[in-house]
C-alpha atoms as a PDB file:
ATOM      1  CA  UNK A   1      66.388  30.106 144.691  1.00  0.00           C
ATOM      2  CA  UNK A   2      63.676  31.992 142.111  1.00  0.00           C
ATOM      3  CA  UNK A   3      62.837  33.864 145.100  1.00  0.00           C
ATOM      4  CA  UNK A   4      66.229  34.936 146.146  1.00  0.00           C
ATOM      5  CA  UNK A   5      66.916  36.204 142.464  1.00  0.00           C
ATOM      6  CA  UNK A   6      63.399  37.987 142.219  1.00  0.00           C
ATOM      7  CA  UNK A   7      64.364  39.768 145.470  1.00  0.00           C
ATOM      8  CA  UNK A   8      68.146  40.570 144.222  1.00  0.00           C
ATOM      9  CA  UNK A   9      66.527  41.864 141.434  1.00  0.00           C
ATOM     10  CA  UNK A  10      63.553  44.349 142.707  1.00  0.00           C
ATOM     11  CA  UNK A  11      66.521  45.339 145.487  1.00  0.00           C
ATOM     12  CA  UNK A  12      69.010  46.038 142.984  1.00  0.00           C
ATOM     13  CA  UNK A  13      66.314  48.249 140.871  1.00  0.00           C
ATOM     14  CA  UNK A  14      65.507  50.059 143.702  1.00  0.00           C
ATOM     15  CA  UNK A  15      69.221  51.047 144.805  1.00  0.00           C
ATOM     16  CA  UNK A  16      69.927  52.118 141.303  1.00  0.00           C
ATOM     17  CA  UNK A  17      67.085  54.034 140.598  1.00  0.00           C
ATOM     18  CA  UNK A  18      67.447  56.016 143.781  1.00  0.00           C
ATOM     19  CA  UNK A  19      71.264  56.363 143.594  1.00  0.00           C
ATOM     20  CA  UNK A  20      69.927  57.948 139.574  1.00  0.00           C
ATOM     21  CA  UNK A  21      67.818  60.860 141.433  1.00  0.00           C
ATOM     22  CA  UNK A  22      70.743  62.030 143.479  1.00  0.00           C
ATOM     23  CA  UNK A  23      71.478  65.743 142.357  1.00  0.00           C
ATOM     24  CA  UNK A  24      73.589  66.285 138.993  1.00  0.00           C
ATOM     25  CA  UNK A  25      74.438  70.524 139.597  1.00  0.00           C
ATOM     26  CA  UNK A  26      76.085  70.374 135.425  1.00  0.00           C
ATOM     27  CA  UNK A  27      72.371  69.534 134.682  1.00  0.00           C
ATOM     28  CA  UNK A  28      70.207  71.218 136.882  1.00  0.00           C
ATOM     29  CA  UNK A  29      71.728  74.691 135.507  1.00  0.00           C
ATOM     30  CA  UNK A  30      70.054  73.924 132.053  1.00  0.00           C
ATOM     31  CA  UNK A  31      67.143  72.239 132.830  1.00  0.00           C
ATOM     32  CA  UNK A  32      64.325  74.020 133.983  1.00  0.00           C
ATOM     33  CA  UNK A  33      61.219  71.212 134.247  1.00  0.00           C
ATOM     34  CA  UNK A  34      58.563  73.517 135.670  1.00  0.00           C
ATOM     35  CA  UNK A  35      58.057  75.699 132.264  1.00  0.00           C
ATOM     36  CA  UNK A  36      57.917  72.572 130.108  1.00  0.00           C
ATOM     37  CA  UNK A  37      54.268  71.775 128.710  1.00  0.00           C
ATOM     38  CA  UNK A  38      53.520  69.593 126.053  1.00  0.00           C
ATOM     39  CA  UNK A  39      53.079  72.577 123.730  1.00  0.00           C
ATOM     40  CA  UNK A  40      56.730  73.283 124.125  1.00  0.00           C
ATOM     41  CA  UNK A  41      57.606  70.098 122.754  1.00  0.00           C
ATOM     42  CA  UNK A  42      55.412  69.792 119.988  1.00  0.00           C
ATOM     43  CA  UNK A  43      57.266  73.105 118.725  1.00  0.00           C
ATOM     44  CA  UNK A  44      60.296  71.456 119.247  1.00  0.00           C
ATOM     45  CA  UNK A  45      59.214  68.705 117.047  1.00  0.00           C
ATOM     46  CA  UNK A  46      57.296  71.286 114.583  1.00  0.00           C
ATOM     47  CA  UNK A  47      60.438  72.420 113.980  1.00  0.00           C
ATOM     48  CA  UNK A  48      62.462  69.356 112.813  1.00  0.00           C
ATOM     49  CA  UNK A  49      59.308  67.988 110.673  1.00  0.00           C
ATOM     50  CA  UNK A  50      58.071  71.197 109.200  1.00  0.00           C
ATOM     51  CA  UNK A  51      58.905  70.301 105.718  1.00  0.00           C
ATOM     52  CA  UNK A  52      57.142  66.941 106.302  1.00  0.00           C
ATOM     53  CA  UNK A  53      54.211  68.675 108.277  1.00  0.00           C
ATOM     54  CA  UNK A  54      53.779  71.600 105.579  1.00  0.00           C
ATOM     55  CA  UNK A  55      53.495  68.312 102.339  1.00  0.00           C
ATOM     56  CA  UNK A  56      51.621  65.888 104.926  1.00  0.00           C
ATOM     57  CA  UNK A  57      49.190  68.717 105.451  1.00  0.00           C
ATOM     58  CA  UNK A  58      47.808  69.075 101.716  1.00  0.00           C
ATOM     59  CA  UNK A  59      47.143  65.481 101.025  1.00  0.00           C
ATOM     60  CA  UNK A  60      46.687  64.079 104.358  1.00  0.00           C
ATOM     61  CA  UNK A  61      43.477  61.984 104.358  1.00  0.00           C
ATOM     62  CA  UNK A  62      41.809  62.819 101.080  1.00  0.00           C
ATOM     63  CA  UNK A  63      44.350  59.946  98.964  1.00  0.00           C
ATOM     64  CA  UNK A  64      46.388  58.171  98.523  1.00  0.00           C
ATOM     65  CA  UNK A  65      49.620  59.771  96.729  1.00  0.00           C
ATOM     66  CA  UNK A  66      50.914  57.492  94.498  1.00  0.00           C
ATOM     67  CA  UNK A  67      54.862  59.111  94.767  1.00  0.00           C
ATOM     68  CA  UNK A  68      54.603  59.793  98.580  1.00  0.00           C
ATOM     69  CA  UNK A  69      52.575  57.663 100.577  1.00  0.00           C
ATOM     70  CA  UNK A  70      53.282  55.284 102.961  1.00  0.00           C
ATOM     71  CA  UNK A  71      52.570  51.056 102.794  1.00  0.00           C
ATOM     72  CA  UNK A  72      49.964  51.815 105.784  1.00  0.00           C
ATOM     73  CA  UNK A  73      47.725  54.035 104.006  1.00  0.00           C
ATOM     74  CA  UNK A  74      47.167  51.208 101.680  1.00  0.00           C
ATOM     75  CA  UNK A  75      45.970  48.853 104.990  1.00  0.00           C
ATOM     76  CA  UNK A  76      42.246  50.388 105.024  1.00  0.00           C
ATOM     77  CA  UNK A  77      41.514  49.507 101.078  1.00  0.00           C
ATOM     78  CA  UNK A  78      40.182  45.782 100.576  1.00  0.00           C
ATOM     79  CA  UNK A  79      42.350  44.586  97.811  1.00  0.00           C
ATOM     80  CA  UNK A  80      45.312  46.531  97.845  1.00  0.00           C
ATOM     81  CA  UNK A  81      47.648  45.625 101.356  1.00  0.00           C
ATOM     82  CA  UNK A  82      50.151  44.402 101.020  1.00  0.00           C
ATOM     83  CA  UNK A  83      50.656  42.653  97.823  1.00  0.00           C
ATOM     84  CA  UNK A  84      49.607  45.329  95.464  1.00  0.00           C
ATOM     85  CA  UNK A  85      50.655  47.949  97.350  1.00  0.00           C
ATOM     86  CA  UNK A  86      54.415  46.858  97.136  1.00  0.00           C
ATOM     87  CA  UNK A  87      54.129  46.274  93.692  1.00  0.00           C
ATOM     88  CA  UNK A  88      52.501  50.309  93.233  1.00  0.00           C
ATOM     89  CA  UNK A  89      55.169  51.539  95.243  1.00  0.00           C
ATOM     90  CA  UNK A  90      58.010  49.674  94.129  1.00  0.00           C
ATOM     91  CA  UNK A  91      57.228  51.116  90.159  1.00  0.00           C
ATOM     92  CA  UNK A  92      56.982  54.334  90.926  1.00  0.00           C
ATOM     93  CA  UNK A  93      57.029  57.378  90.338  1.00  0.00           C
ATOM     94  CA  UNK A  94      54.310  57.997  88.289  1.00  0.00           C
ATOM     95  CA  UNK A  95      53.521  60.777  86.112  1.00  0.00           C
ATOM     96  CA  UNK A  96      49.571  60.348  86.327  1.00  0.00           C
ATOM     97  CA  UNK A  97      47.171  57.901  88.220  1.00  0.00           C
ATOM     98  CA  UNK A  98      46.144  55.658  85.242  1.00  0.00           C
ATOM     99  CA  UNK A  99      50.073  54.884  85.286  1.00  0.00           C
ATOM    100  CA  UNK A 100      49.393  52.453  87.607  1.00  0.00           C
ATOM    101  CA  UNK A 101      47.505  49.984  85.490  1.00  0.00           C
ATOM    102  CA  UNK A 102      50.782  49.228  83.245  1.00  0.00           C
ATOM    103  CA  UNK A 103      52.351  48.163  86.105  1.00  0.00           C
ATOM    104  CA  UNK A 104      54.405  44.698  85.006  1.00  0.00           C
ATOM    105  CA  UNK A 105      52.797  41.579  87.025  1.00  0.00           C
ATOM    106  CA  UNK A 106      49.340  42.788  87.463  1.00  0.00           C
ATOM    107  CA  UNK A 107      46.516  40.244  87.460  1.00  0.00           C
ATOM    108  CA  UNK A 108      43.393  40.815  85.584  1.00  0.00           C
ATOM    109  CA  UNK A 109      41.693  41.172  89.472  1.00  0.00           C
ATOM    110  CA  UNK A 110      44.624  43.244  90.624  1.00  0.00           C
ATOM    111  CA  UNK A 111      44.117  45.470  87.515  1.00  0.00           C
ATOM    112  CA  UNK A 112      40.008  45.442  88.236  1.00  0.00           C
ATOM    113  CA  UNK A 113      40.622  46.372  91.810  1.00  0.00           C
ATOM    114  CA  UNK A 114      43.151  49.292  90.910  1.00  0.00           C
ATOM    115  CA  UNK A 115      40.379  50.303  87.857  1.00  0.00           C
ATOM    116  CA  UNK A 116      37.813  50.634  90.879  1.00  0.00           C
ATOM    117  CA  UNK A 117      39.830  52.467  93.167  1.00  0.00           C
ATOM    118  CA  UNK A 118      40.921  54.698  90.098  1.00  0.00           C
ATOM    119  CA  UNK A 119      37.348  55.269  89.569  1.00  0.00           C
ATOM    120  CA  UNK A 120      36.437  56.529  93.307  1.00  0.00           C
ATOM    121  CA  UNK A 121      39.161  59.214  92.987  1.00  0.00           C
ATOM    122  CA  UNK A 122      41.584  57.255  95.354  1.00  0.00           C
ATOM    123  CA  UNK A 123      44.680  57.823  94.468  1.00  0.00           C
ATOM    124  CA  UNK A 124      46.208  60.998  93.402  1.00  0.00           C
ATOM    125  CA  UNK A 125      49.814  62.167  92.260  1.00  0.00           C
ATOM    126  CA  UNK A 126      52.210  64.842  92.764  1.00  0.00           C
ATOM    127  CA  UNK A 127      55.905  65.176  92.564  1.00  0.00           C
ATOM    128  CA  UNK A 128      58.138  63.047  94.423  1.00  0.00           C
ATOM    129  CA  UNK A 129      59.435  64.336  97.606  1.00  0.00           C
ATOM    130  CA  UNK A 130      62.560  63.460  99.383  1.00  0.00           C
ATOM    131  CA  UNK A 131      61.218  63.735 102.815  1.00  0.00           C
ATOM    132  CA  UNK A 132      58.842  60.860 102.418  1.00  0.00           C
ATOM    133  CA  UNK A 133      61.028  58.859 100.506  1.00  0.00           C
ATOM    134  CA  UNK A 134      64.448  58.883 101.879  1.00  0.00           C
ATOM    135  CA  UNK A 135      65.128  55.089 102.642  1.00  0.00           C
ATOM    136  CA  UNK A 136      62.666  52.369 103.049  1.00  0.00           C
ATOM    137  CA  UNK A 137      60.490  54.452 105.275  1.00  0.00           C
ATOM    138  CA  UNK A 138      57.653  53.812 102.771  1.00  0.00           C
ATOM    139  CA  UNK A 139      58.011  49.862 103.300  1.00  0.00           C
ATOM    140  CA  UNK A 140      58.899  50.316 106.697  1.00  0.00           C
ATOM    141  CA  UNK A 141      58.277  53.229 108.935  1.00  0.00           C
ATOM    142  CA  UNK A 142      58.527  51.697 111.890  1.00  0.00           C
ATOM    143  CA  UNK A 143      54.712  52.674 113.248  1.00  0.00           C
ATOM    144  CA  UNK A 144      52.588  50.021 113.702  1.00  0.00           C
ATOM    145  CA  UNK A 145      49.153  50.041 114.726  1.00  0.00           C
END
């Protein structure tokens, strides 16, 4: 019987997937697939995150924003994911970096951690921006690694 329904299955895949290819002539007007290169679509997608692209591009990898970044960024830090970093991001914004150490609920360790990261010129802030965060897209982006 498992091998009757495996069979149904893989034939039914096949029938559908070929009867999918047959020609659609309302599409085929519009849609020209031999011009389209990757580059193409990455100025497609340029062009709905250029606001994102053009504020990701003048902190990206040198800190952490305090006001902007994402939960993830906090991942590579001993000390600071996830506990901390909920609490840093849930009492924001900040108006400057040593903000962060009046933070309510903050151990003595949580406080010495934060102190040392303050120290190594971790964390920076700038004004609040709407693009990064709309939503819970700084809890949850949806990318995981």
């Amino acid at each position: 019987m498992k091998w009757f329904l495996r069979l149904f299955v893989v034939v039914s895949l096949c029938v559908t997937s070929w009867v999918g290819f047959g020609s659609h002539p309302a599409m085929a007007g519009h849609l020209n697939l031999t011009n389209f290169t990757w580059n193409s679509a990455s100025m497609v997608m340029g062009a709905v995150n250029g606001e994102a692209d053009s504020e990701l591009a003048k902190i990206y990898g040198e800190t952490i924003d305090l006001n902007n970044t994402n939960i993830s960024s906090y991942k590579e830090y001993r000390g600071l994911y996830p506990t901390l970093a909920k609490k840093l991001i849930a009492n924001g914004p900040y108006e400057s970096v040593e903000d962060i150490l009046s933070v309510p609920g903050l151990s003595d360790r949580q406080k010495s951690t934060l102190t040392k990261y303050i120290e190594e010129g971790l964390f920076s802030v700038s004004p609040t921006s709407v693009v990064f965060t709309q939503g819970d897209d700084r809890i949850n982006n949806g990318v995981y690694k």
